[in-house]
C-alpha atoms as a PDB file:
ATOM      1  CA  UNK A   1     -12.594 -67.562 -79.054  1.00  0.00           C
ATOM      2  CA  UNK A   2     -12.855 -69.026 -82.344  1.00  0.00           C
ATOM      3  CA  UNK A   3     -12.223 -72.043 -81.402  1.00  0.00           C
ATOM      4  CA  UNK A   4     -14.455 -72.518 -78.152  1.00  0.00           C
ATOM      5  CA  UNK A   5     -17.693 -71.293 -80.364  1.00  0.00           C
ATOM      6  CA  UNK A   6     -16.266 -73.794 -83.311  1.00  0.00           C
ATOM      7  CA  UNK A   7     -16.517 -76.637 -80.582  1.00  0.00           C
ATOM      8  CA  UNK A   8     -19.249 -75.772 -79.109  1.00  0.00           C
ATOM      9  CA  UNK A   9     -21.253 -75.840 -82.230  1.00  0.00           C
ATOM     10  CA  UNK A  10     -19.583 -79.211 -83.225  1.00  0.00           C
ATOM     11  CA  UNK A  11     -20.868 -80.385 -79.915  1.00  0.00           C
ATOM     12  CA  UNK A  12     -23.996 -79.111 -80.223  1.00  0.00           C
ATOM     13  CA  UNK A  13     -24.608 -80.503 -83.641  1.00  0.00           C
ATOM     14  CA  UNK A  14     -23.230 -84.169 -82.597  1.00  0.00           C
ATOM     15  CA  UNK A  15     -25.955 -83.990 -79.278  1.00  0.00           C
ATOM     16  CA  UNK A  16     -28.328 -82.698 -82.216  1.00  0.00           C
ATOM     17  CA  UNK A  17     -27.985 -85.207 -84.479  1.00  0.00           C
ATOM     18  CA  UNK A  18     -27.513 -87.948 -81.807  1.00  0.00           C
ATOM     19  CA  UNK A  19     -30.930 -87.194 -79.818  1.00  0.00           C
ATOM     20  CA  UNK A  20     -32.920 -87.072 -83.515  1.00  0.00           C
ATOM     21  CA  UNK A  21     -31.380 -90.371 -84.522  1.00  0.00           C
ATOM     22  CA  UNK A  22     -32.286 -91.982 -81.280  1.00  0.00           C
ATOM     23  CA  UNK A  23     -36.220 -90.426 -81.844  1.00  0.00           C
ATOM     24  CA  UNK A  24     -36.523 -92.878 -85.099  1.00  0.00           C
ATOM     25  CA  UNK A  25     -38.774 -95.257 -84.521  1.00  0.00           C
ATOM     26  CA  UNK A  26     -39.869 -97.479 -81.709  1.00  0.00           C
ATOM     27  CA  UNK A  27     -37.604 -98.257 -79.186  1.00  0.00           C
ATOM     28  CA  UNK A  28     -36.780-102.481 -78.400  1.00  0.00           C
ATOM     29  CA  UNK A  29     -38.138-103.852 -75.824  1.00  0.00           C
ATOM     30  CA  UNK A  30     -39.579-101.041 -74.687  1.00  0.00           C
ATOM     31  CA  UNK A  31     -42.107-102.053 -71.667  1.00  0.00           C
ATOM     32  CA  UNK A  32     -45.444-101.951 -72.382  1.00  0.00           C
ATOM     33  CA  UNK A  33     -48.259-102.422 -70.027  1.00  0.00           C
ATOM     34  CA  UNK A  34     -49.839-105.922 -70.586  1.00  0.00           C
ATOM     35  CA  UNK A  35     -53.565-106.404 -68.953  1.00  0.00           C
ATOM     36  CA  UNK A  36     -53.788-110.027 -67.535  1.00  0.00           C
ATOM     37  CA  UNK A  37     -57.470-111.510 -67.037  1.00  0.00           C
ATOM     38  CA  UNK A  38     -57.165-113.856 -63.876  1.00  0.00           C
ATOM     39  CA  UNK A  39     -59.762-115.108 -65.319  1.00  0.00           C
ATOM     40  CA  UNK A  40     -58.363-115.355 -68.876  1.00  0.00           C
ATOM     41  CA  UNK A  41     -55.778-117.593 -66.630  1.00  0.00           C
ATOM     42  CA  UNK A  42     -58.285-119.705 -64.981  1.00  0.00           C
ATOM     43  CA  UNK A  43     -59.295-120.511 -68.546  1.00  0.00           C
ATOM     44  CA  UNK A  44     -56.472-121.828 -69.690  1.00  0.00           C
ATOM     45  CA  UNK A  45     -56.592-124.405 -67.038  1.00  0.00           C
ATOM     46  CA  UNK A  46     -60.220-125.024 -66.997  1.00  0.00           C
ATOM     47  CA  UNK A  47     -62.277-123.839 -69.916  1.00  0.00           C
ATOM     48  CA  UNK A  48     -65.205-124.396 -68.188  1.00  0.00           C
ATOM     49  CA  UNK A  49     -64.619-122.131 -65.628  1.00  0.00           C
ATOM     50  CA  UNK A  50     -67.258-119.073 -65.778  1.00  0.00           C
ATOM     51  CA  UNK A  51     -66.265-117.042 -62.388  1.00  0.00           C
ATOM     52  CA  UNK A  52     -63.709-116.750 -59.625  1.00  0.00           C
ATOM     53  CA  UNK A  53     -65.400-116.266 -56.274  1.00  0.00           C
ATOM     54  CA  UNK A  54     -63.517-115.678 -53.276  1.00  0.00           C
ATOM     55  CA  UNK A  55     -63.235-118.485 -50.429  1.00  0.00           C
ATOM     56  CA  UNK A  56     -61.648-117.225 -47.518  1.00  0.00           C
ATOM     57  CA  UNK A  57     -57.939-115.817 -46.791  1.00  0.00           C
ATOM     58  CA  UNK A  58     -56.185-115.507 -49.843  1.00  0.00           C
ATOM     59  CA  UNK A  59     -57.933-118.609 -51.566  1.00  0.00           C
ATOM     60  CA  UNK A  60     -60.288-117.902 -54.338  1.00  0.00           C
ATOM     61  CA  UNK A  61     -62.841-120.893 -55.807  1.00  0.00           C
ATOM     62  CA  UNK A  62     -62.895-120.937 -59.797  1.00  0.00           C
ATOM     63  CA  UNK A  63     -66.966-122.038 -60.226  1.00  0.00           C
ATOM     64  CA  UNK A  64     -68.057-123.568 -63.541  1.00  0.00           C
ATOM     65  CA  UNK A  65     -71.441-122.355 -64.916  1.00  0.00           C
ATOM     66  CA  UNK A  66     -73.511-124.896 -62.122  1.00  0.00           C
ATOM     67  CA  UNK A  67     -71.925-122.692 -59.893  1.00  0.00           C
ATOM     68  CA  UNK A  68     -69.680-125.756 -58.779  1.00  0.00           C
ATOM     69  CA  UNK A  69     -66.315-126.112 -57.379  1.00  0.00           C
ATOM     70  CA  UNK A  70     -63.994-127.124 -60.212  1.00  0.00           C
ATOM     71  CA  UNK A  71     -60.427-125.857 -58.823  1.00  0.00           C
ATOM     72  CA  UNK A  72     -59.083-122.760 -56.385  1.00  0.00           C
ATOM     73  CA  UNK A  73     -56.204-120.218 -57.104  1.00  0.00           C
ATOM     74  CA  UNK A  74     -54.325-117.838 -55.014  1.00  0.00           C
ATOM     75  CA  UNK A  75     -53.722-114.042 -56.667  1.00  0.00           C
ATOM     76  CA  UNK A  76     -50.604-111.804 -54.687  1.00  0.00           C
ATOM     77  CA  UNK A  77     -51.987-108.380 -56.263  1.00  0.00           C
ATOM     78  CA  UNK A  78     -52.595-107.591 -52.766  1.00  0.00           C
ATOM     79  CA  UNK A  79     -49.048-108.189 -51.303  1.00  0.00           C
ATOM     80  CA  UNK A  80     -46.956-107.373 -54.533  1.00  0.00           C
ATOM     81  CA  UNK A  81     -46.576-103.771 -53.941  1.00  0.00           C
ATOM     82  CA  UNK A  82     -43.560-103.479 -53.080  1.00  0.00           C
ATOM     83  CA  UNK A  83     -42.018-106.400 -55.057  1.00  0.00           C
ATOM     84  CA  UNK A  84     -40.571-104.767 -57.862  1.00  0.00           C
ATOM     85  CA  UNK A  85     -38.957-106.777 -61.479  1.00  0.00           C
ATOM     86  CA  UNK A  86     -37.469-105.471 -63.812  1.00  0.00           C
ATOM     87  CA  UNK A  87     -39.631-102.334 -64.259  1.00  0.00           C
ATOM     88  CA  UNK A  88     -42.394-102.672 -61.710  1.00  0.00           C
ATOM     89  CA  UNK A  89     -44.678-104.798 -59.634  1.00  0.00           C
ATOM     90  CA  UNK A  90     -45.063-108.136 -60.976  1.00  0.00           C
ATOM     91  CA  UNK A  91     -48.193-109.737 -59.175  1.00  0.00           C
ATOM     92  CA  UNK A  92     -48.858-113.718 -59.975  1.00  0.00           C
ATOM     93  CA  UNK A  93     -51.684-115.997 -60.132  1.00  0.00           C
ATOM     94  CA  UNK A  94     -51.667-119.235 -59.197  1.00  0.00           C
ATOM     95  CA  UNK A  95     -54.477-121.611 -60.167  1.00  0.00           C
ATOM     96  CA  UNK A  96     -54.872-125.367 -58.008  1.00  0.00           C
ATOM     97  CA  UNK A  97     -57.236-128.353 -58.769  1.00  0.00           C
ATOM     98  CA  UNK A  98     -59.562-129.639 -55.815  1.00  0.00           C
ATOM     99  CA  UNK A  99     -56.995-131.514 -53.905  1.00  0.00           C
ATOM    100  CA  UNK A 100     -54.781-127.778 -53.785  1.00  0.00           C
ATOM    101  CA  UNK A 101     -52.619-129.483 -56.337  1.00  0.00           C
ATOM    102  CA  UNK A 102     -50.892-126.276 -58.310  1.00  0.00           C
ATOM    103  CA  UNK A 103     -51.565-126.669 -62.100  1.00  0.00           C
ATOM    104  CA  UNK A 104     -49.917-123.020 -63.280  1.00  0.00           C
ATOM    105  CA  UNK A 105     -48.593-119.774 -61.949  1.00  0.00           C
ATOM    106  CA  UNK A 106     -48.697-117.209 -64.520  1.00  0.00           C
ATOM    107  CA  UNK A 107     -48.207-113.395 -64.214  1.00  0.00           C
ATOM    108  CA  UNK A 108     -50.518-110.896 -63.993  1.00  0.00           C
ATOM    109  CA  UNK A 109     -51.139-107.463 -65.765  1.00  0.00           C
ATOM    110  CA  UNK A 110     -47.437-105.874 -65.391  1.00  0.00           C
ATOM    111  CA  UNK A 111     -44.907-104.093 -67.110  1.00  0.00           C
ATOM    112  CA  UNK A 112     -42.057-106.170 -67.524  1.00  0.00           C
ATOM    113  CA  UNK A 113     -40.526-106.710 -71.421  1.00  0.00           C
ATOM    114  CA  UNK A 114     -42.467-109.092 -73.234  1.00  0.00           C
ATOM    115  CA  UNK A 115     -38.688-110.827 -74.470  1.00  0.00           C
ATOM    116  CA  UNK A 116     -37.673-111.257 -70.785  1.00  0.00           C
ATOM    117  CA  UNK A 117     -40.858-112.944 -70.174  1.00  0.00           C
ATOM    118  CA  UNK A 118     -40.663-115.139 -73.139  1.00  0.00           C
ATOM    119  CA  UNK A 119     -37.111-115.995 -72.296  1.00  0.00           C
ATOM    120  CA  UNK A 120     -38.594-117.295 -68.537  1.00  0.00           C
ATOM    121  CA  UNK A 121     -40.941-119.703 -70.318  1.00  0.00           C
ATOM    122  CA  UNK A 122     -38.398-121.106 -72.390  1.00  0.00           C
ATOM    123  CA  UNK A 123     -36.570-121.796 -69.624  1.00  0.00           C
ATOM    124  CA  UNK A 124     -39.619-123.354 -67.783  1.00  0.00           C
ATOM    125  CA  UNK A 125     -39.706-121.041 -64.788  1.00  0.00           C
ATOM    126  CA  UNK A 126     -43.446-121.442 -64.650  1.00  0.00           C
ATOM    127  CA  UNK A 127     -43.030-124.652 -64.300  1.00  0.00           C
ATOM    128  CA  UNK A 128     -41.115-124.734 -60.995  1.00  0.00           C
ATOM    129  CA  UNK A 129     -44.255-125.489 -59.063  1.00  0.00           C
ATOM    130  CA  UNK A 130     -46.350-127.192 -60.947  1.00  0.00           C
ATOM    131  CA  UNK A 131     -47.576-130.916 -59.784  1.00  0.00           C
ATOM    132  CA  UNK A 132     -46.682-130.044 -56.290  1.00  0.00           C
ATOM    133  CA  UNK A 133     -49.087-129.685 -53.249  1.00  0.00           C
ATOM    134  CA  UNK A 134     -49.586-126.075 -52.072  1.00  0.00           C
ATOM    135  CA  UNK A 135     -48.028-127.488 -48.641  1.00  0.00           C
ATOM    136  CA  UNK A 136     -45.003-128.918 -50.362  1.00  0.00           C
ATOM    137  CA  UNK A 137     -44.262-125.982 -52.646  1.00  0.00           C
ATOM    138  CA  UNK A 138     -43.873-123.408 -50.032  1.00  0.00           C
ATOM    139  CA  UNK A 139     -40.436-125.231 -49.616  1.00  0.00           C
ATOM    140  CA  UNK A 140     -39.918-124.942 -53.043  1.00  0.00           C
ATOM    141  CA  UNK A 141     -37.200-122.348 -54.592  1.00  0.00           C
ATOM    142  CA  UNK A 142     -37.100-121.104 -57.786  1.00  0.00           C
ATOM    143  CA  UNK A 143     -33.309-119.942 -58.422  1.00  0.00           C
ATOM    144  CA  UNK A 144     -33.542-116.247 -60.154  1.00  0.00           C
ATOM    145  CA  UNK A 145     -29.983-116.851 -60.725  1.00  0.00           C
ATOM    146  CA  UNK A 146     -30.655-119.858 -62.794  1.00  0.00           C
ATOM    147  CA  UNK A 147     -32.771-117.611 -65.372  1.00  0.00           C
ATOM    148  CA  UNK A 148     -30.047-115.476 -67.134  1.00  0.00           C
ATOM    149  CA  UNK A 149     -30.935-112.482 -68.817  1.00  0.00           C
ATOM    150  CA  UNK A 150     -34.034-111.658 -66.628  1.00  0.00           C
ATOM    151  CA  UNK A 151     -33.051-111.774 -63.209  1.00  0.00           C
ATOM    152  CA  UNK A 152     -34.638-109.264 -61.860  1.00  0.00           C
ATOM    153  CA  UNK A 153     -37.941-110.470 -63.411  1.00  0.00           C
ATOM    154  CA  UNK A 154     -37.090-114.427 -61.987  1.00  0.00           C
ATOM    155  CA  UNK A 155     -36.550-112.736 -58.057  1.00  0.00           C
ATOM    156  CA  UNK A 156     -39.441-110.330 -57.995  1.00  0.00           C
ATOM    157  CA  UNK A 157     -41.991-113.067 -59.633  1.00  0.00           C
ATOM    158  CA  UNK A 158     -40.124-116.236 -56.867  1.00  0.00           C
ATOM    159  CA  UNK A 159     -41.139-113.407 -54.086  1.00  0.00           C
ATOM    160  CA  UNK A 160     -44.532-113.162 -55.100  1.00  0.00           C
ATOM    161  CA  UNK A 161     -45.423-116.899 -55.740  1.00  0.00           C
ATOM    162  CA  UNK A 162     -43.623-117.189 -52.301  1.00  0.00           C
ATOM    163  CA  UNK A 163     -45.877-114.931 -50.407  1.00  0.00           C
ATOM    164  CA  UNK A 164     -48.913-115.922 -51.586  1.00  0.00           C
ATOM    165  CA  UNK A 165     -48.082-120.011 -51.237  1.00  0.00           C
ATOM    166  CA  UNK A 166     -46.616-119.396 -47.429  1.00  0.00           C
ATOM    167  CA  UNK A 167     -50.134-117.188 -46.608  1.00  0.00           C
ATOM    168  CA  UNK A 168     -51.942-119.473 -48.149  1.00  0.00           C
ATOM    169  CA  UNK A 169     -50.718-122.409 -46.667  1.00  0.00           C
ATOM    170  CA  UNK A 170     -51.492-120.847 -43.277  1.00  0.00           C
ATOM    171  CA  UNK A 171     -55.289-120.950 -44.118  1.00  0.00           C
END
């Protein structure tokens, strides 16, 4: 009896001692929610961009302060629901000049881990479309398998930029 109550207290202390140590400090890459302006976005592309107004479908104009037509982009917050990364929905912009010419695609507020992220603009997954008519890019694969070390992130974000480019191709 001795010997069960010595080793369950030795237990007990090592689960102790374990749990506390892992309680030190923050955690890596611990996901975070990170808000994403579409319109912060649009900026980046066109700085003189002042509002996004819808069009119709899925296609949004970006206005400048003349209220004139300076570009369009396509959001798939309404169809990324169920399109989960790494830790949840992972909904994309992308932003088109007049000619529906794409010129970024860029996440959205999500919770994926900032390093995974990071590690898919090194690697230029952004950049898949980029250049290439709204028509033509539909076609256009992005290989998740190609981006090691965030799959899941790759797949869930080539879902969403598919969706929205086949929708809005239809319109």
């Amino acid at each position: 009896m001795k010997k069960v109550l010595s080793l369950l207290f030795v237990t007990f202390a090592l689960l102790t001692i374990g749990v506390a140590q892992n309680n030190h400090g923050p955690k890596k890459d611990v996901p975070v929610l990170k808000e994403v302006s579409g319109l912060d976005v649009v900026k980046s592309v066109y700085p003189e961009a002042v509002a996004v107004e819808r069009n119709k479908g899925d296609w949004f104009n970006i206005v400048d302060s003349g209220k004139k037509v300076i570009g369009y982009c396509l959001s798939s917050k309404p169809y990324s629901e169920g399109i989960k990364g790494y830790n949840n929905t992972t909904p994309v912009i992308v932003i088109t000049d007049k000619n529906k010419v794409i010129q970024k695609v860029a996440i959205l507020s999500n919770w994926e881990t900032a390093a995974y992220l990071k590690k898919l603009e090194r690697q230029n997954f952004f950049n898949t479309w980029n250049g290439l008519k709204v028509s033509d890019a539909v076609k256009k694969k992005a290989s998740a398998d190609s981006y090691s070390g965030a799959t899941y992130s790759a797949t869930a974000l080539s879902k969403n930029v598919e969706i929205i480019l086949s929708k809005a191709a239809k319109n």
